[in-house]
C-alpha atoms as a PDB file:
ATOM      1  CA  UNK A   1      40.615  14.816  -8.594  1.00  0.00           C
ATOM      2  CA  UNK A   2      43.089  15.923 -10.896  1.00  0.00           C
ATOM      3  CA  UNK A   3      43.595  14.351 -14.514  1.00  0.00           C
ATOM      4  CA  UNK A   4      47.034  14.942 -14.499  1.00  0.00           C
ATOM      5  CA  UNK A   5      48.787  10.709 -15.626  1.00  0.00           C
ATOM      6  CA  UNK A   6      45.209   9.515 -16.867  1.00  0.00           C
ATOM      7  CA  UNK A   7      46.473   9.992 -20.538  1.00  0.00           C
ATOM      8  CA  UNK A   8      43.383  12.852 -21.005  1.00  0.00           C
ATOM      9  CA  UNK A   9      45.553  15.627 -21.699  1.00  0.00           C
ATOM     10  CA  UNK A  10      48.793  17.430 -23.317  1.00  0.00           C
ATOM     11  CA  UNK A  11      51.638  17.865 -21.136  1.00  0.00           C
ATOM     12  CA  UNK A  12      50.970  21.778 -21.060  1.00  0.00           C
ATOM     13  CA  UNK A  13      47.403  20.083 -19.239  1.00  0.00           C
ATOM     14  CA  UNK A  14      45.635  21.132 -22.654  1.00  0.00           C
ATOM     15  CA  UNK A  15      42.510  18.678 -22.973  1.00  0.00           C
ATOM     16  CA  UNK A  16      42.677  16.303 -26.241  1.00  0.00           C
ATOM     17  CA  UNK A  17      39.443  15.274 -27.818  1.00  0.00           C
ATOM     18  CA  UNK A  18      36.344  14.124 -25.634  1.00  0.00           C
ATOM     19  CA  UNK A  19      38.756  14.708 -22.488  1.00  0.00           C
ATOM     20  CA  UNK A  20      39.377  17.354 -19.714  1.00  0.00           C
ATOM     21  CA  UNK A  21      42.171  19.382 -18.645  1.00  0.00           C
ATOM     22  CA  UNK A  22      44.801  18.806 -15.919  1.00  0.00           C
ATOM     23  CA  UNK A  23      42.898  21.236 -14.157  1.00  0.00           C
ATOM     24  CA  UNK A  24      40.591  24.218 -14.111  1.00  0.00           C
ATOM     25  CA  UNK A  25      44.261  26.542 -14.426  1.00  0.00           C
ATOM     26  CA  UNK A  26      45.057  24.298 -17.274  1.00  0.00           C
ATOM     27  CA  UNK A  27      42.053  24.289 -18.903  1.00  0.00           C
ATOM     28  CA  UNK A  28      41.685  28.401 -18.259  1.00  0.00           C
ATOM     29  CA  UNK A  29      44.825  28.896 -19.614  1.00  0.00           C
ATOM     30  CA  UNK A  30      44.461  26.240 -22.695  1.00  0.00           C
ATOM     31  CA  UNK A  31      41.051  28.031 -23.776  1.00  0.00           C
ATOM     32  CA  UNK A  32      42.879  31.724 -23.557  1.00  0.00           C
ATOM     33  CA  UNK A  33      45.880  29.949 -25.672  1.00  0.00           C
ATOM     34  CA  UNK A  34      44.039  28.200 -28.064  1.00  0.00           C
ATOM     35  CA  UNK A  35      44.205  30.592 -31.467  1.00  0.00           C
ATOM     36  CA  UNK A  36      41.486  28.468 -33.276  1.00  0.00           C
ATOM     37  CA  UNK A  37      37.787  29.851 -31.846  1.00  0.00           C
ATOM     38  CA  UNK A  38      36.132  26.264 -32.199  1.00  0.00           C
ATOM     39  CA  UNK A  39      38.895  25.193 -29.987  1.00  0.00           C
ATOM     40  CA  UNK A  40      38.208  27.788 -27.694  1.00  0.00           C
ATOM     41  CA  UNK A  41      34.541  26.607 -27.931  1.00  0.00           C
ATOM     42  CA  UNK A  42      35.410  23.064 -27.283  1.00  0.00           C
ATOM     43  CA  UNK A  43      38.472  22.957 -24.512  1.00  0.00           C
ATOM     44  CA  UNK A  44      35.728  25.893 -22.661  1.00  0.00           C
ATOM     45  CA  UNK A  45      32.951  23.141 -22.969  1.00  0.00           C
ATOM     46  CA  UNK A  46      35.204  20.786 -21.973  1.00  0.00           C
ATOM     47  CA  UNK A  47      36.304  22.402 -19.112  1.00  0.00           C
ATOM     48  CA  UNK A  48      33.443  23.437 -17.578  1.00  0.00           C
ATOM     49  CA  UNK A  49      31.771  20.440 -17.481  1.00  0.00           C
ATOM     50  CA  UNK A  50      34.338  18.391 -15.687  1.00  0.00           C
ATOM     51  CA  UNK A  51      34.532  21.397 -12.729  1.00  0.00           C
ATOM     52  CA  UNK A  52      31.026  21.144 -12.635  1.00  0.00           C
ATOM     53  CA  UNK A  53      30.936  17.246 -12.168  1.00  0.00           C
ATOM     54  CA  UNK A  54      33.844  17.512  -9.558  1.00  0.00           C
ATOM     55  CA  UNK A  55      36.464  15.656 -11.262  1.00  0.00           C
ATOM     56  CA  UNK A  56      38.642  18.812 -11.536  1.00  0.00           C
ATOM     57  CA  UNK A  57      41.064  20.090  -9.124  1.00  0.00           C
ATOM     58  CA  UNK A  58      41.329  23.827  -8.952  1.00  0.00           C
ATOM     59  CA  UNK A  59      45.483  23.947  -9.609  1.00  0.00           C
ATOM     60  CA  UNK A  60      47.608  26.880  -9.356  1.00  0.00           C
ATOM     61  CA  UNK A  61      49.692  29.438 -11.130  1.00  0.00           C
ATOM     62  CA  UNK A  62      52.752  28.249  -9.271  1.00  0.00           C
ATOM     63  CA  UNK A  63      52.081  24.778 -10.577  1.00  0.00           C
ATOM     64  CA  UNK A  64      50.713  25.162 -13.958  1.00  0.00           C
ATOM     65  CA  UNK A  65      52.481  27.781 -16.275  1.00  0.00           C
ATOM     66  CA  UNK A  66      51.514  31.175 -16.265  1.00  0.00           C
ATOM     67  CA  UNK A  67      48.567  32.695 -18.182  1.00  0.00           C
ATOM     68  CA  UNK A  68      49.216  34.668 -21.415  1.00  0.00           C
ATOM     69  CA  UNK A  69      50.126  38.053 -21.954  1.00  0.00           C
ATOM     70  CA  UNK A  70      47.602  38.087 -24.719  1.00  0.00           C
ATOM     71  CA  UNK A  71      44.878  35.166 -26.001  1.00  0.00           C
ATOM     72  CA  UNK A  72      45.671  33.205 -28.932  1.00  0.00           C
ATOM     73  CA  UNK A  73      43.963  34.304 -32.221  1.00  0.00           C
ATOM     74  CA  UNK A  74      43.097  32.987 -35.240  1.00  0.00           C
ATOM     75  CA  UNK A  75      44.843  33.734 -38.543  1.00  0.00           C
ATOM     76  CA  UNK A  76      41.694  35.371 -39.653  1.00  0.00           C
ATOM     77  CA  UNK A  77      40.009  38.447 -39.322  1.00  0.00           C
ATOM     78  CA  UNK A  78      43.257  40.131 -39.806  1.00  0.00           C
ATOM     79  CA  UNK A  79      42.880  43.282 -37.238  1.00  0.00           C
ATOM     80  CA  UNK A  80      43.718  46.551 -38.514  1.00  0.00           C
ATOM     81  CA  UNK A  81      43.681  50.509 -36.886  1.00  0.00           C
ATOM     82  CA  UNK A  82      40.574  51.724 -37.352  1.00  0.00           C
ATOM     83  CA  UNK A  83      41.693  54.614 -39.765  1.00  0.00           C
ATOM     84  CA  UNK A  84      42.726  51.785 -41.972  1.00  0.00           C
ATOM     85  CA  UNK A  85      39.346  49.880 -42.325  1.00  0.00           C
ATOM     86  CA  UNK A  86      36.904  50.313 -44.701  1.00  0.00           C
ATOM     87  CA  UNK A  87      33.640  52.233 -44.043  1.00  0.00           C
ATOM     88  CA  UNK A  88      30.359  49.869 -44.307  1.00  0.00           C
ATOM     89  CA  UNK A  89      26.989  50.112 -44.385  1.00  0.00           C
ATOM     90  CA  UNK A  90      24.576  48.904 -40.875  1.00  0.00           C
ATOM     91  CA  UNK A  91      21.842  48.085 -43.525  1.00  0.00           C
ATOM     92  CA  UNK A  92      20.585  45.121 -45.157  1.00  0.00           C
ATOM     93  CA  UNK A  93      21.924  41.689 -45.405  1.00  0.00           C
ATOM     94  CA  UNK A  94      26.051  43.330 -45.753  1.00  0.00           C
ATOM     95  CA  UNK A  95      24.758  45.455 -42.798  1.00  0.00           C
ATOM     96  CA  UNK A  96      23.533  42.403 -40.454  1.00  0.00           C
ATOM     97  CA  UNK A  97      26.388  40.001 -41.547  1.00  0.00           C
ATOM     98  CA  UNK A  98      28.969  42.541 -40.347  1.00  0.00           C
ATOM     99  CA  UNK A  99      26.884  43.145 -37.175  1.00  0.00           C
ATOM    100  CA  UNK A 100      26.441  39.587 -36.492  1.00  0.00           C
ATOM    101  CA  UNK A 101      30.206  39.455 -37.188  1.00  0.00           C
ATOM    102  CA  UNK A 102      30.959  42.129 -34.449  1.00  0.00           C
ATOM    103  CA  UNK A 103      28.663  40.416 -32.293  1.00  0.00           C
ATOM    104  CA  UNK A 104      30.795  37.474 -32.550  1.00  0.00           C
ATOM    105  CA  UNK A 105      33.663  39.769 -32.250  1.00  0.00           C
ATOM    106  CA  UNK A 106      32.595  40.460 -28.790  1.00  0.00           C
ATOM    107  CA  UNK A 107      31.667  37.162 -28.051  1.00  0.00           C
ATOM    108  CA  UNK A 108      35.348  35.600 -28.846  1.00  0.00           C
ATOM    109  CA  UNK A 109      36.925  38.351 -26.539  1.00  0.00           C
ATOM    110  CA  UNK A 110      34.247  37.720 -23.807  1.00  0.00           C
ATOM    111  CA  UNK A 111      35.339  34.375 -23.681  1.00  0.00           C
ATOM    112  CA  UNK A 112      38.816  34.975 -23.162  1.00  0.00           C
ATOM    113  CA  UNK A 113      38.209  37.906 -20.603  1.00  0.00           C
ATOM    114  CA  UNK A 114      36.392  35.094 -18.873  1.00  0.00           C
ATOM    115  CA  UNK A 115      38.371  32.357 -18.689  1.00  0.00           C
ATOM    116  CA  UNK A 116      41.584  34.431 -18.178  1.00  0.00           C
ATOM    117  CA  UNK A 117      39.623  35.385 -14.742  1.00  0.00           C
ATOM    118  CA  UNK A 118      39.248  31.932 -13.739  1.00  0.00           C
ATOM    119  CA  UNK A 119      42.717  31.110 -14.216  1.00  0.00           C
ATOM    120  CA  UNK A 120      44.210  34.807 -12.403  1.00  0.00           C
ATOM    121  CA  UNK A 121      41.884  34.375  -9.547  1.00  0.00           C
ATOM    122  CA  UNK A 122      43.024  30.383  -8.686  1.00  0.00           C
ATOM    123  CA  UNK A 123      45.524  31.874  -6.324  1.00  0.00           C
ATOM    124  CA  UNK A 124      43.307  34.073  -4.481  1.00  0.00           C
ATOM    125  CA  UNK A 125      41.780  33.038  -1.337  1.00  0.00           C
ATOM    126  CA  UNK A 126      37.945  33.580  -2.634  1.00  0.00           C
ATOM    127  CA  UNK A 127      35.340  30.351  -2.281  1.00  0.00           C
ATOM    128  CA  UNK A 128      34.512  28.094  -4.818  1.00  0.00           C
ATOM    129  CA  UNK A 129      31.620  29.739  -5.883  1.00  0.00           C
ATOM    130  CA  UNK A 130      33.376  32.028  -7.510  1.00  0.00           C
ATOM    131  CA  UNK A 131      34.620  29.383  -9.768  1.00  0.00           C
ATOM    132  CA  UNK A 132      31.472  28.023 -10.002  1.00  0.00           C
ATOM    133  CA  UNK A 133      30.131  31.369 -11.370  1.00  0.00           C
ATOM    134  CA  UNK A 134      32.577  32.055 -13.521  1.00  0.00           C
ATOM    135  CA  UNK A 135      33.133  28.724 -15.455  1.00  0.00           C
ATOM    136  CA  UNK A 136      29.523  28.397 -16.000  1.00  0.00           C
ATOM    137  CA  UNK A 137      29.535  32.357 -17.505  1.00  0.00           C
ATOM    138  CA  UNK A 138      32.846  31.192 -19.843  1.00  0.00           C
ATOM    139  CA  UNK A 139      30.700  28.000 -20.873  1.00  0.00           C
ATOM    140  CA  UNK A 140      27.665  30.151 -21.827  1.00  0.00           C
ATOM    141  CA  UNK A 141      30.008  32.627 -23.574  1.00  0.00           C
ATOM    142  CA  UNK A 142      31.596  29.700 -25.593  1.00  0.00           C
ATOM    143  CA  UNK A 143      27.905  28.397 -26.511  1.00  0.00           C
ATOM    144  CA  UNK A 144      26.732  32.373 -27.462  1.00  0.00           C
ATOM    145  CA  UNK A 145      29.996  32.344 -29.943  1.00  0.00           C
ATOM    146  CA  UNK A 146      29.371  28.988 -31.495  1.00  0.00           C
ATOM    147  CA  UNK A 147      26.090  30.209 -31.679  1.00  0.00           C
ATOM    148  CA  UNK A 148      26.429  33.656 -33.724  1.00  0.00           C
ATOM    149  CA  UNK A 149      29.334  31.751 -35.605  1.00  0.00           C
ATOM    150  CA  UNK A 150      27.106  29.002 -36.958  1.00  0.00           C
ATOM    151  CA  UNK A 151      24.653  31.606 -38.022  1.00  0.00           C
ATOM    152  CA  UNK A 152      27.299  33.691 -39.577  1.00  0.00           C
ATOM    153  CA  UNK A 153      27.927  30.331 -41.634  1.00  0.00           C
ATOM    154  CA  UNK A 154      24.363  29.899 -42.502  1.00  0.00           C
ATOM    155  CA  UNK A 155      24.596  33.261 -44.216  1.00  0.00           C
ATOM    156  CA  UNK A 156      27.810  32.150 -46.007  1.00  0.00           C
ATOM    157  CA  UNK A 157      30.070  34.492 -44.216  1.00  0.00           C
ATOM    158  CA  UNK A 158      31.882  32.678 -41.440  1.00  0.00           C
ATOM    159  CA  UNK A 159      33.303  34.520 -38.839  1.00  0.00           C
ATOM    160  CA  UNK A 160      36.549  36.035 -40.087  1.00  0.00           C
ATOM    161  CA  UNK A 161      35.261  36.811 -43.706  1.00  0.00           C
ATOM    162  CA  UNK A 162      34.648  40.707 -42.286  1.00  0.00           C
ATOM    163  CA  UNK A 163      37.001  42.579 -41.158  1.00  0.00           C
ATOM    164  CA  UNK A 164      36.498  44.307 -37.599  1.00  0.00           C
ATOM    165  CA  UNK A 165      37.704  47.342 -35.997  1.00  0.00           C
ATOM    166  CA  UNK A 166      40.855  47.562 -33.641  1.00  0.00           C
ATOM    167  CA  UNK A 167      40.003  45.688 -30.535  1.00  0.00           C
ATOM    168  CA  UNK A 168      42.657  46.163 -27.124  1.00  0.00           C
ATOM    169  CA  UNK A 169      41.990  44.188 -23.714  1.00  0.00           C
ATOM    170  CA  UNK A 170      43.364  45.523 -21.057  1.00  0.00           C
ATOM    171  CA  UNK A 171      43.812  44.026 -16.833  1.00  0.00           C
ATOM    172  CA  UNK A 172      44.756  45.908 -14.376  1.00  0.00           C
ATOM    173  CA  UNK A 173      44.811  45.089 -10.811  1.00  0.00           C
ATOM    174  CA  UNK A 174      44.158  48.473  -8.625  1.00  0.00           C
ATOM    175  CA  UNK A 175      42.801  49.803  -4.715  1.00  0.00           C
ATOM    176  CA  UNK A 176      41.234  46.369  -4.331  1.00  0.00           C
ATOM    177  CA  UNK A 177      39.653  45.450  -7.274  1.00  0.00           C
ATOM    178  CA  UNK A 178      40.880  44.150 -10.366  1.00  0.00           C
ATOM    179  CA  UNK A 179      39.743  45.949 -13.563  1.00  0.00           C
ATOM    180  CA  UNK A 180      39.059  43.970 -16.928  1.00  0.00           C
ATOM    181  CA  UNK A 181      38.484  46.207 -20.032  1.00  0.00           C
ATOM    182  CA  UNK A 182      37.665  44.865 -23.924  1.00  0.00           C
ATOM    183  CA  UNK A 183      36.959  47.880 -26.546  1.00  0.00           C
ATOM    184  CA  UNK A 184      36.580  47.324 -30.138  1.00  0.00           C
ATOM    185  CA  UNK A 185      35.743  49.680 -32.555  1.00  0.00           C
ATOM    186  CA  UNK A 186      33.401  47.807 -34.720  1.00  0.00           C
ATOM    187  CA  UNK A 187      29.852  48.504 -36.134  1.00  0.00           C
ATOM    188  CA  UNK A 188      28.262  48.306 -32.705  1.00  0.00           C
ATOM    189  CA  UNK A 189      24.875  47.694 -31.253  1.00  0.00           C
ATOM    190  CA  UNK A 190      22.465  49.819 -29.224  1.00  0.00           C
ATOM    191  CA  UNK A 191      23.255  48.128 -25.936  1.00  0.00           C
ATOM    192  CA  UNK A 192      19.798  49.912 -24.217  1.00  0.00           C
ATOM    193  CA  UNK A 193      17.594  47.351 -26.346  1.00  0.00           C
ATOM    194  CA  UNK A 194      20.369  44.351 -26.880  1.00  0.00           C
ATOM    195  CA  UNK A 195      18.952  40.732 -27.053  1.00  0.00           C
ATOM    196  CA  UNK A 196      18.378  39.273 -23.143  1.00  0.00           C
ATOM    197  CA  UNK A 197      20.025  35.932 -25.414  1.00  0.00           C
ATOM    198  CA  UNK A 198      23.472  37.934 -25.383  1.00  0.00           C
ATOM    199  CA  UNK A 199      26.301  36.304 -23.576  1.00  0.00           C
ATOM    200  CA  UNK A 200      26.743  40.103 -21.934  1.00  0.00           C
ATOM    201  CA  UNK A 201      23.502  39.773 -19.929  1.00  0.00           C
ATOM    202  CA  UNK A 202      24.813  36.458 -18.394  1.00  0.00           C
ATOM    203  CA  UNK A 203      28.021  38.811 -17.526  1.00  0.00           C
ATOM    204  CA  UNK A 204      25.845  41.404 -15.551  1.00  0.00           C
ATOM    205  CA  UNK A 205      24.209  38.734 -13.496  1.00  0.00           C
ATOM    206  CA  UNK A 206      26.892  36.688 -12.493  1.00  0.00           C
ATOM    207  CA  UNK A 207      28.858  40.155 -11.426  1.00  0.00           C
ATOM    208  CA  UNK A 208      25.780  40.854 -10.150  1.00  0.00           C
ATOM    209  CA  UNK A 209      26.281  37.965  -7.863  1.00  0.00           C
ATOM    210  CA  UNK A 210      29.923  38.597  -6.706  1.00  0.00           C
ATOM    211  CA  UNK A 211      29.275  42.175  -6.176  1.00  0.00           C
ATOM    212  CA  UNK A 212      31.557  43.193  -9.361  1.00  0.00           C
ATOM    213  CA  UNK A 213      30.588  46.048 -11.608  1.00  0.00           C
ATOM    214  CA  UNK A 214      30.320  45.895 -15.258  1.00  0.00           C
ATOM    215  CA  UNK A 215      29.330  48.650 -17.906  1.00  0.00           C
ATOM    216  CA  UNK A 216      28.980  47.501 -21.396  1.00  0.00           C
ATOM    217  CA  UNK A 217      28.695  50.692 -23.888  1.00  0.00           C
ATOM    218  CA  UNK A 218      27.998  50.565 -27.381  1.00  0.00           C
ATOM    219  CA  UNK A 219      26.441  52.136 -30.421  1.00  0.00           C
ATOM    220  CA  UNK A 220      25.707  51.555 -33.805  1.00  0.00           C
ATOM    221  CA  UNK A 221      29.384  52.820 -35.532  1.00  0.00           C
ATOM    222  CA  UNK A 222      30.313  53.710 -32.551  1.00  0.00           C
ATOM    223  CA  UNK A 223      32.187  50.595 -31.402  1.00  0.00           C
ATOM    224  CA  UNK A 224      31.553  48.480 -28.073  1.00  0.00           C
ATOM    225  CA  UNK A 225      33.364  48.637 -24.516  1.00  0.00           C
ATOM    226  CA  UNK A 226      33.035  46.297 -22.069  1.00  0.00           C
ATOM    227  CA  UNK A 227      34.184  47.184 -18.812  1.00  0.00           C
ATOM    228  CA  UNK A 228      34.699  44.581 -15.241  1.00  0.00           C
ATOM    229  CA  UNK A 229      35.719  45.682 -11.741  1.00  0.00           C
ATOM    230  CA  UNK A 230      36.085  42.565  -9.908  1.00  0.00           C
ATOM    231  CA  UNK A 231      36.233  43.436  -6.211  1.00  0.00           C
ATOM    232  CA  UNK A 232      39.471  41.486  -4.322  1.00  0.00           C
ATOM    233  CA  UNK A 233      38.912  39.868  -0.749  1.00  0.00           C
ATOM    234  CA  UNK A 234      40.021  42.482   1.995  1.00  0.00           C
ATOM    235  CA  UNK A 235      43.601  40.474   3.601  1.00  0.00           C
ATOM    236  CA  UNK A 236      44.531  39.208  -0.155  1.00  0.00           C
ATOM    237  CA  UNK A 237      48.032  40.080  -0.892  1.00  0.00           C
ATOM    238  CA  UNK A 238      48.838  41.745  -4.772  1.00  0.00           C
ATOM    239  CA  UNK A 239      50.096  38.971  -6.591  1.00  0.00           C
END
């Protein structure tokens, strides 16, 4: 059941307030779009819980517009080269602020990796659960942002106050698989002992699930990487 006429959405299919998308390519593409993170948060929330009571059609790429080049951002942190950021301490209160701020960091560019799969894929011919899978991954990232986010405001830093590293994400479609990569170069985290909380172990089970690889790499100072090989149905033309 599609929403499109009901008077729930923008006529770019972007959700207003307390209503769902068009459809789950509308919604995809209105989180990825959507430069304020709390919007993000919300249209994702939105979103997934209106696939997940059935009153969402999938849509299309042909029908909907196209998904971004690049995800909307907010006006702050302002993102610099990494030669032209300050250096900064991974101790005490500064020190956990900016790692709760590159943790965040992550978090904001998981979500978009996410939900720009959901919206890429709706042309493919893979089954539903895939959806299913990967809107309920974009919804937990969402929650895991708002999450460090509110924190970050309980410590009277909110999340743009620090400013973090260069950040590039990169998709590539190649030999069957398509290949999502987000690096930053931000304070890092030792990934070998990271929180089982973190919105990255949620991405290792559901790729788990769909037989997808994903190697997350990081380090304190050393910057994070967070690499996805989502394998393509054999018979699935490039697109």
């Amino acid at each position: 059941m599609s929403g499109d006429g009901d008077g729930t959405s923008t006529e770019d299919g972007v959700p207003a307030a307390d209503a769902r998308p068009a459809s789950l390519v509308a919604g995809a593409r209105a989180v990825v779009c959507a430069s304020e993170p709390m919007e993000k948060v919300r249209i994702a929330h939105a979103t997934a819980r209106a696939w997940r009571e059935r009153s969402l059609s999938l849509g299309s790429l042909s029908a909907d517009a196209p998904m971004p080049d690049r995800p909307g951002r907010p006006v702050r942190p302002e993102l610099r080269p990494p030669r032209d950021m300050p250096r900064r301490s991974v101790h005490g209160e500064r020190g956990r602020i900016a790692l709760l701020h590159s943790l965040a960091h992550i978090e904001l560019n998981a979500v978009d990796m996410t939900w720009d799969l959901v919206g890429r894929f709706a042309h493919e011919n893979v089954p539903r659960s895939f959806f299913d899978d990967w809107v309920e991954v974009g919804d937990e990232e969402a929650g895991h942002f708002a999450l460090v986010s509110r924190r970050l405001d309980e410590l009277g830093a909110a999340y743009g106050a620090v400013l973090p590293r260069g950040t590039s994400v990169a998709v590539n479609r190649d030999q069957g698989k398509v290949l999502f990569e987000v690096k930053d170069n931000g304070v890092g985290f030792d990934s070998s002992r990271a929180p089982s909380t973190l919105g990255l172990t949620g991405v290792r089970e559901r790729a788990r699930l769909i037989g997808a690889l994903v190697d997350i790499r990081s380090g304190f100072g050393e910057g994070t990487q967070v690499r996805l090989e989502v394998p393509v149905p054999s018979g699935v033309a490039a697109k």
